[in-house]
C-alpha atoms as a PDB file:
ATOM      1  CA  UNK A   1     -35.502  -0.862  36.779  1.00  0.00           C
ATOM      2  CA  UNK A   2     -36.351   2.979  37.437  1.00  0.00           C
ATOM      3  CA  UNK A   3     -32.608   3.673  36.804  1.00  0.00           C
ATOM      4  CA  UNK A   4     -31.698   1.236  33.913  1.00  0.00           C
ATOM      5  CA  UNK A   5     -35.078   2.867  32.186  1.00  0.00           C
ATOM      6  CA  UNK A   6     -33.521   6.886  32.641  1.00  0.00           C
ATOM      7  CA  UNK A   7     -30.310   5.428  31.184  1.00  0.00           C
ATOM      8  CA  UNK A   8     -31.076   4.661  28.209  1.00  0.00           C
ATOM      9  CA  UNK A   9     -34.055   6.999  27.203  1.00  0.00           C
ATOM     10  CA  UNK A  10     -32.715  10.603  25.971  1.00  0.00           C
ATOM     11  CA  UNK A  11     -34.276  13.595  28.662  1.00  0.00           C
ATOM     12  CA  UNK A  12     -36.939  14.393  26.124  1.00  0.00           C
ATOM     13  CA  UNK A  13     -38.177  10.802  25.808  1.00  0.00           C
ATOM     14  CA  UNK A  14     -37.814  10.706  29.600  1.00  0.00           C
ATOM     15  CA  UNK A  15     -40.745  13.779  30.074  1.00  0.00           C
ATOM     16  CA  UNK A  16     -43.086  11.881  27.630  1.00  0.00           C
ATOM     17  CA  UNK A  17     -42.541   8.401  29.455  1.00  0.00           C
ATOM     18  CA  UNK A  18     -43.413   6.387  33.090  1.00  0.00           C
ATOM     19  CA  UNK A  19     -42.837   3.089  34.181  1.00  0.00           C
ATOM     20  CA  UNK A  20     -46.356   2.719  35.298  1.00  0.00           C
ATOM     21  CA  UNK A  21     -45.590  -1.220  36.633  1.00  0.00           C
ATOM     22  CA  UNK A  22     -45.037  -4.952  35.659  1.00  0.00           C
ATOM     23  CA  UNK A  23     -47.109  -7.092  35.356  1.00  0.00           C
ATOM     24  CA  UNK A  24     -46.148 -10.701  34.829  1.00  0.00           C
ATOM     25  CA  UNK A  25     -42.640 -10.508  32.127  1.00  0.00           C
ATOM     26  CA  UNK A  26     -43.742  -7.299  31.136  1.00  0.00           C
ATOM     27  CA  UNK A  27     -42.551  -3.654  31.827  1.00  0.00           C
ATOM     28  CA  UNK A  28     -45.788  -1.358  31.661  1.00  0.00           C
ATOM     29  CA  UNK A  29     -44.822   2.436  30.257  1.00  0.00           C
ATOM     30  CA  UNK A  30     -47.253   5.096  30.146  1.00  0.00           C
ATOM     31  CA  UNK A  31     -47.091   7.542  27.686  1.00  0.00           C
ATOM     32  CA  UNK A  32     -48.672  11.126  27.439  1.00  0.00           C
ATOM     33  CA  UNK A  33     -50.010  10.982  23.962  1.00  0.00           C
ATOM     34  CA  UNK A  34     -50.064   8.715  20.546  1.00  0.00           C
ATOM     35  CA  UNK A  35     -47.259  10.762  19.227  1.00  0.00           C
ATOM     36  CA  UNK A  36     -44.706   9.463  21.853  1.00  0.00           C
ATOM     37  CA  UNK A  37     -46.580   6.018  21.888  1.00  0.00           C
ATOM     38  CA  UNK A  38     -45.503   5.505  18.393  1.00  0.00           C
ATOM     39  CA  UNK A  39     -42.174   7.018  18.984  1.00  0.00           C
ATOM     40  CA  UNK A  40     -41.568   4.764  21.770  1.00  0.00           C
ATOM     41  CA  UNK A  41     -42.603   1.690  19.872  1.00  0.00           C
ATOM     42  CA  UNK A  42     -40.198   2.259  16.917  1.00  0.00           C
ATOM     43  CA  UNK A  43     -37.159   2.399  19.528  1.00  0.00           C
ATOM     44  CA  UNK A  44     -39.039  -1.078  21.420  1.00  0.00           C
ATOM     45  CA  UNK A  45     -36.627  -3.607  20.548  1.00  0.00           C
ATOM     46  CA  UNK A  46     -33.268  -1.818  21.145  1.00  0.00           C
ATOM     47  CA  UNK A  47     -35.357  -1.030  24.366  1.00  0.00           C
ATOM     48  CA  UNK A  48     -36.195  -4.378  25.455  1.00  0.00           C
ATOM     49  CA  UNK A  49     -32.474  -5.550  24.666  1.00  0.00           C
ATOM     50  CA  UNK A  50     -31.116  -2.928  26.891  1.00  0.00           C
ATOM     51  CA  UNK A  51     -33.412  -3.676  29.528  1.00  0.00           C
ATOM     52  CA  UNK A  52     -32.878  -7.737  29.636  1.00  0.00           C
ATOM     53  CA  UNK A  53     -29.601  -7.118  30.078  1.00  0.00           C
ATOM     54  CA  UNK A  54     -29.902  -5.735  33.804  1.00  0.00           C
ATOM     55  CA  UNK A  55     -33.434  -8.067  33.774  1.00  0.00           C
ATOM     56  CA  UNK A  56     -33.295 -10.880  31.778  1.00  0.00           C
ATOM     57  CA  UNK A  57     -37.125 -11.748  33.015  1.00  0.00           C
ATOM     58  CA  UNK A  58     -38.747  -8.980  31.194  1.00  0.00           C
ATOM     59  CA  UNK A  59     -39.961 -10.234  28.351  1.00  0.00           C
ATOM     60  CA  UNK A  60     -41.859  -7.235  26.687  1.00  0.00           C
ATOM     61  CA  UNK A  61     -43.161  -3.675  26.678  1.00  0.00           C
ATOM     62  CA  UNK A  62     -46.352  -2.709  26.987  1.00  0.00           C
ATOM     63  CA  UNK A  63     -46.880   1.089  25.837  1.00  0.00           C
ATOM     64  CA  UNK A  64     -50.171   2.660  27.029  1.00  0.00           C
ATOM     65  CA  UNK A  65     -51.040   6.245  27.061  1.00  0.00           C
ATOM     66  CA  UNK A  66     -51.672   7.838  30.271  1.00  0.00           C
ATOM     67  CA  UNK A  67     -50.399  10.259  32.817  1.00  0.00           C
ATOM     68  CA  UNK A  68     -47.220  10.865  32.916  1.00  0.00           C
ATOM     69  CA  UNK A  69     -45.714  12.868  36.355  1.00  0.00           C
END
């Protein structure tokens, strides 16, 4: 999932963003500020559609903000 998710994110979006976990059908992403939280969520669906194509049991994506290494 680690790989599919620096596929299809650009390098910038990539320092703002972290697969923190999953939990249930859900991918959990941290993200270091509101800015990027917002950013992320206007990209979500094309997101989601390019992730259930390698995992067709992730159903959503959770954005939080958090630490980001």
């Amino acid at each position: 999932l680690q790989n599919l998710w620096e596929t299809i994110l650009t390098k910038k979006e990539l320092l703002h963003t972290m697969i923190a976990g999953l939990k249930e059908e859900a991918i959990i992403v941290s993200v270091d500020s509101p800015a990027w939280r917002y950013q992320m969520s206007l990209k979500k669906d094309k997101l989601l559609q390019a992730i259930q194509k390698g995992f067709p049991e992730i159903k959503k994506i959770i954005f939080r903000i958090g630490k980001v290494q």
